[in-house]
C-alpha atoms as a PDB file:
ATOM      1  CA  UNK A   1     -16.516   1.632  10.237  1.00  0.00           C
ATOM      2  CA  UNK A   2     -16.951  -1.383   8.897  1.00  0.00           C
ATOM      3  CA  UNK A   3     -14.185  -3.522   6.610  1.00  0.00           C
ATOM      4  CA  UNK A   4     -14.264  -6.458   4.185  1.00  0.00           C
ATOM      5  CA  UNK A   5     -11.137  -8.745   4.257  1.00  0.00           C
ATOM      6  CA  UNK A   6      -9.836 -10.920   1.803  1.00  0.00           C
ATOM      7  CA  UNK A   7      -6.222 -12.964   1.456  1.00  0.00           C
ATOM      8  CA  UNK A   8      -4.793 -10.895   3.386  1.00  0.00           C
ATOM      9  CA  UNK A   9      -6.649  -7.203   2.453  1.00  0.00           C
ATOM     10  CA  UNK A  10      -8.655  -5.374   4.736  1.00  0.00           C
ATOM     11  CA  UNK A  11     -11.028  -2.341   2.884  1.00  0.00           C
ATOM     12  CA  UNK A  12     -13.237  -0.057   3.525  1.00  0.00           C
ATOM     13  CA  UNK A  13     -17.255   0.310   3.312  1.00  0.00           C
ATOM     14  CA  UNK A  14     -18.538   3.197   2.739  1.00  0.00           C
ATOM     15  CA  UNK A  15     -21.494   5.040   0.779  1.00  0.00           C
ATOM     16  CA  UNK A  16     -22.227   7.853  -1.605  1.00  0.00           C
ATOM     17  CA  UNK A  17     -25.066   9.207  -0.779  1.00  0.00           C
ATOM     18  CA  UNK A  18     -24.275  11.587  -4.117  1.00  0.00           C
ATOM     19  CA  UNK A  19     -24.008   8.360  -6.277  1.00  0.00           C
ATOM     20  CA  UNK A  20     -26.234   5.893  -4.309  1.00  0.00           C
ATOM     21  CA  UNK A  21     -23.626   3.257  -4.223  1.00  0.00           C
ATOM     22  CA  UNK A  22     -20.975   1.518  -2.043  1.00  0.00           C
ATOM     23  CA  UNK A  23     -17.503   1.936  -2.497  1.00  0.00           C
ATOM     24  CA  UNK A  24     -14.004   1.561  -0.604  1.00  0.00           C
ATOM     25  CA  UNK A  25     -10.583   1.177  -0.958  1.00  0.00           C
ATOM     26  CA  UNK A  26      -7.854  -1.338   0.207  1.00  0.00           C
ATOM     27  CA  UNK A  27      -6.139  -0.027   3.323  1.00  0.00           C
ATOM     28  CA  UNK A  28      -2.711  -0.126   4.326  1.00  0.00           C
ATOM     29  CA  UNK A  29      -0.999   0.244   1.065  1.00  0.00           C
ATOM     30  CA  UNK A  30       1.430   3.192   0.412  1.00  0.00           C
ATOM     31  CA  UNK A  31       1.745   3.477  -3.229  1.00  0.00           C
ATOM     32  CA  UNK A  32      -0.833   0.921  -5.065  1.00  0.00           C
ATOM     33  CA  UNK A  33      -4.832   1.892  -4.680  1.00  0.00           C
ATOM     34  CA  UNK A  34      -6.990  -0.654  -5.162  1.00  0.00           C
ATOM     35  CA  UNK A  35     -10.771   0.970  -5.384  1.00  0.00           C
ATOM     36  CA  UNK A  36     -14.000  -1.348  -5.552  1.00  0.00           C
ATOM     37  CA  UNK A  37     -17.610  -0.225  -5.404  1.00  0.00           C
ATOM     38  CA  UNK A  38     -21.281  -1.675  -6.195  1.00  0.00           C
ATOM     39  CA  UNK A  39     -24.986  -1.063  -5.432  1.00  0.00           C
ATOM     40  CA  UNK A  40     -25.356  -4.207  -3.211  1.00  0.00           C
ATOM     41  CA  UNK A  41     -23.122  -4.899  -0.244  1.00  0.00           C
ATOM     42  CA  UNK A  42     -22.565  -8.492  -2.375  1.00  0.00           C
ATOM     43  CA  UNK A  43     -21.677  -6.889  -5.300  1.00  0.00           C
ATOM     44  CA  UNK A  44     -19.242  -4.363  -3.456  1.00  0.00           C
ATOM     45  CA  UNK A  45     -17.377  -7.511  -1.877  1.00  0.00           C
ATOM     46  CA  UNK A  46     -17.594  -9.167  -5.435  1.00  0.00           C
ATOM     47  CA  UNK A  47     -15.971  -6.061  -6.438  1.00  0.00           C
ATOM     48  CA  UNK A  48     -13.355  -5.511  -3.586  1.00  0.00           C
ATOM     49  CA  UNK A  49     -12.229  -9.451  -4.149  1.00  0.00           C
ATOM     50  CA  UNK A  50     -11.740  -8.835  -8.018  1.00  0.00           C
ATOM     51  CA  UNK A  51      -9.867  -6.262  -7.160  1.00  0.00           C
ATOM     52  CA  UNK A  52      -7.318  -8.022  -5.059  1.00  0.00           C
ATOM     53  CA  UNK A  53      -7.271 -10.746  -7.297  1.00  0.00           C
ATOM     54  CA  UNK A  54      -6.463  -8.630 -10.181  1.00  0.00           C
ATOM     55  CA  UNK A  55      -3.460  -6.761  -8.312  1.00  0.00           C
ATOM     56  CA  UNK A  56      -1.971 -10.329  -7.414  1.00  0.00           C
ATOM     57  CA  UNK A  57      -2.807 -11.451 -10.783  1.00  0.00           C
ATOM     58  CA  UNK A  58      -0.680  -8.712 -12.022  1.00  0.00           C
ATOM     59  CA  UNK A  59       2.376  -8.559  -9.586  1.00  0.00           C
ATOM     60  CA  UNK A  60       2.602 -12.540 -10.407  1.00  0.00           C
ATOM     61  CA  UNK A  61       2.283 -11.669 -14.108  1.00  0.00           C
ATOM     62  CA  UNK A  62       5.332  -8.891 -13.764  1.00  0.00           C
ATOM     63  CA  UNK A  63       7.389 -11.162 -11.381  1.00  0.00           C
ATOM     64  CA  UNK A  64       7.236  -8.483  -8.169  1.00  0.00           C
ATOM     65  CA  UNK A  65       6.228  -9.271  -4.949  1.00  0.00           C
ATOM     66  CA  UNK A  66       2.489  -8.088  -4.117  1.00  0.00           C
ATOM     67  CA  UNK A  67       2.741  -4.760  -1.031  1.00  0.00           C
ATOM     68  CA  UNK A  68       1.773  -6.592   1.883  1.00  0.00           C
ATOM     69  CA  UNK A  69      -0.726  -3.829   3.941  1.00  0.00           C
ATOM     70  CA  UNK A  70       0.499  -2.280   7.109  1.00  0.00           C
ATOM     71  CA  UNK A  71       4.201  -3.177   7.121  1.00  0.00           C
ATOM     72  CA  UNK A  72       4.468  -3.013  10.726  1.00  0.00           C
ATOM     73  CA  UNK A  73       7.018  -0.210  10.422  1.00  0.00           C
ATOM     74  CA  UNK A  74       5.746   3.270  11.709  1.00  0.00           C
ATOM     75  CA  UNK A  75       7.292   6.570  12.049  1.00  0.00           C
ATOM     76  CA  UNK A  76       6.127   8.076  15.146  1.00  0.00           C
ATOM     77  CA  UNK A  77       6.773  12.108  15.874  1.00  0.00           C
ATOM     78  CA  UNK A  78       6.561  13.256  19.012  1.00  0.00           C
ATOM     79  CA  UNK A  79       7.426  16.206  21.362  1.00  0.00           C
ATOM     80  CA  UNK A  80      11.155  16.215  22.635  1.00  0.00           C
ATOM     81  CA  UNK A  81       9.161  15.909  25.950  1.00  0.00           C
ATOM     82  CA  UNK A  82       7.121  12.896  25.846  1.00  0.00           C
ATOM     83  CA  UNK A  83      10.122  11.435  24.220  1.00  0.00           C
ATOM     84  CA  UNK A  84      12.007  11.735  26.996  1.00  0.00           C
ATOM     85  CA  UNK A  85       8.995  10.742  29.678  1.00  0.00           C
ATOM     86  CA  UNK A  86       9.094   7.605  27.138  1.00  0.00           C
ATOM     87  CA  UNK A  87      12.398   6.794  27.521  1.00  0.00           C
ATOM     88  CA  UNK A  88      12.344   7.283  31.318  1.00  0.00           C
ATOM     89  CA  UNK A  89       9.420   4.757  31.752  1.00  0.00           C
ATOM     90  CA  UNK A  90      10.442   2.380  29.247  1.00  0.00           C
ATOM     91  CA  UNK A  91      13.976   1.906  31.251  1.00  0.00           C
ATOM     92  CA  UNK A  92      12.265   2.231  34.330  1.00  0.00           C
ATOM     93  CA  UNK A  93      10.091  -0.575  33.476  1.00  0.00           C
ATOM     94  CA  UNK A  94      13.452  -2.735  32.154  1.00  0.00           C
ATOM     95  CA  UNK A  95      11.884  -2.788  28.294  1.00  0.00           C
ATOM     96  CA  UNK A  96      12.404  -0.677  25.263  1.00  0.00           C
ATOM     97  CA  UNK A  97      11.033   2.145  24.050  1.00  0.00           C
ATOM     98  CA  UNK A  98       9.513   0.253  21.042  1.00  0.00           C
ATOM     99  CA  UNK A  99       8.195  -2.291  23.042  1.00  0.00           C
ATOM    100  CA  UNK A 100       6.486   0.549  25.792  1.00  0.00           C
ATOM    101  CA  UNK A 101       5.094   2.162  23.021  1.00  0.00           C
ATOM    102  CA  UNK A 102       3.528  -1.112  21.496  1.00  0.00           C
ATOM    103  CA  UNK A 103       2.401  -2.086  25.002  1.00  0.00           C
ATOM    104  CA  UNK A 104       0.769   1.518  25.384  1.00  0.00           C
ATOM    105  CA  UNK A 105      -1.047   1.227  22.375  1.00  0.00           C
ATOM    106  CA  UNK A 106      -2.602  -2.212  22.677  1.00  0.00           C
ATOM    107  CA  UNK A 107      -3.963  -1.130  26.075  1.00  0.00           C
ATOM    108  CA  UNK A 108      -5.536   1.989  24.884  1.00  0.00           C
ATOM    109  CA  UNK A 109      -7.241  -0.240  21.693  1.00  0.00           C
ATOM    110  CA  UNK A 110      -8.216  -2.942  24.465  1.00  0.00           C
ATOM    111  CA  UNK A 111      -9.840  -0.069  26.739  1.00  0.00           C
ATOM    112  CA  UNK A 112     -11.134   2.294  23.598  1.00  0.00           C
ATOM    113  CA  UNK A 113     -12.399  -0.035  21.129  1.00  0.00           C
ATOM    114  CA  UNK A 114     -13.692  -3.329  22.772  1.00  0.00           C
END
């Protein structure tokens, strides 16, 4: 899938085959939803950057701060048993479990998506 970014925002592309348009939505953002769409793939990023600019716009306007996407925070569940394998390696290897887990991932985007 593809993504348009803008100050900051990453969103989707996709398309209605129902509706014969584009649309998407910002990504990352818990409780706002910023939704764009258009016929053209210009006028969907047209859209998409209105759209941010509007929900800055108005978080300036109401003096809040403007939800940053993907906070970097994560809550992970796992079995009691790879937890523990987790913990095991992660001391083995002198680091913490955050930082194994981090490590783990960026290795299997690296190897899966490059």
């Amino acid at each position: 899938m593809d993504y348009l970014e803008y100050k900051g925002y990453k969103g989707s592309v996709e398309y209605s085959a129902e509706d014969d348009c584009l649309f998407g939505k910002v990504q990352g953002l818990s409780k706002e939803c910023i939704l764009y769409e258009g016929e053209t793939l210009a006028e969907l990023r047209a859209d998409f950057e209105a759209g941010v600019d509007s929900y800055l716009e108005y978080c300036a306007n109401e003096g809040i701060a403007p939800k940053k996407p993907f906070s970097g925070n994560l809550n992970l569940r796992m079995t009691p048993e790879i937890h523990s394998r987790v913990a095991a390696m992660a001391a083995t290897l002198g680091t913490s479990i955050n930082d194994f887990i981090n490590r783990a991932i960026c290795n299997e985007l690296n190897h899966s998506y490059s």
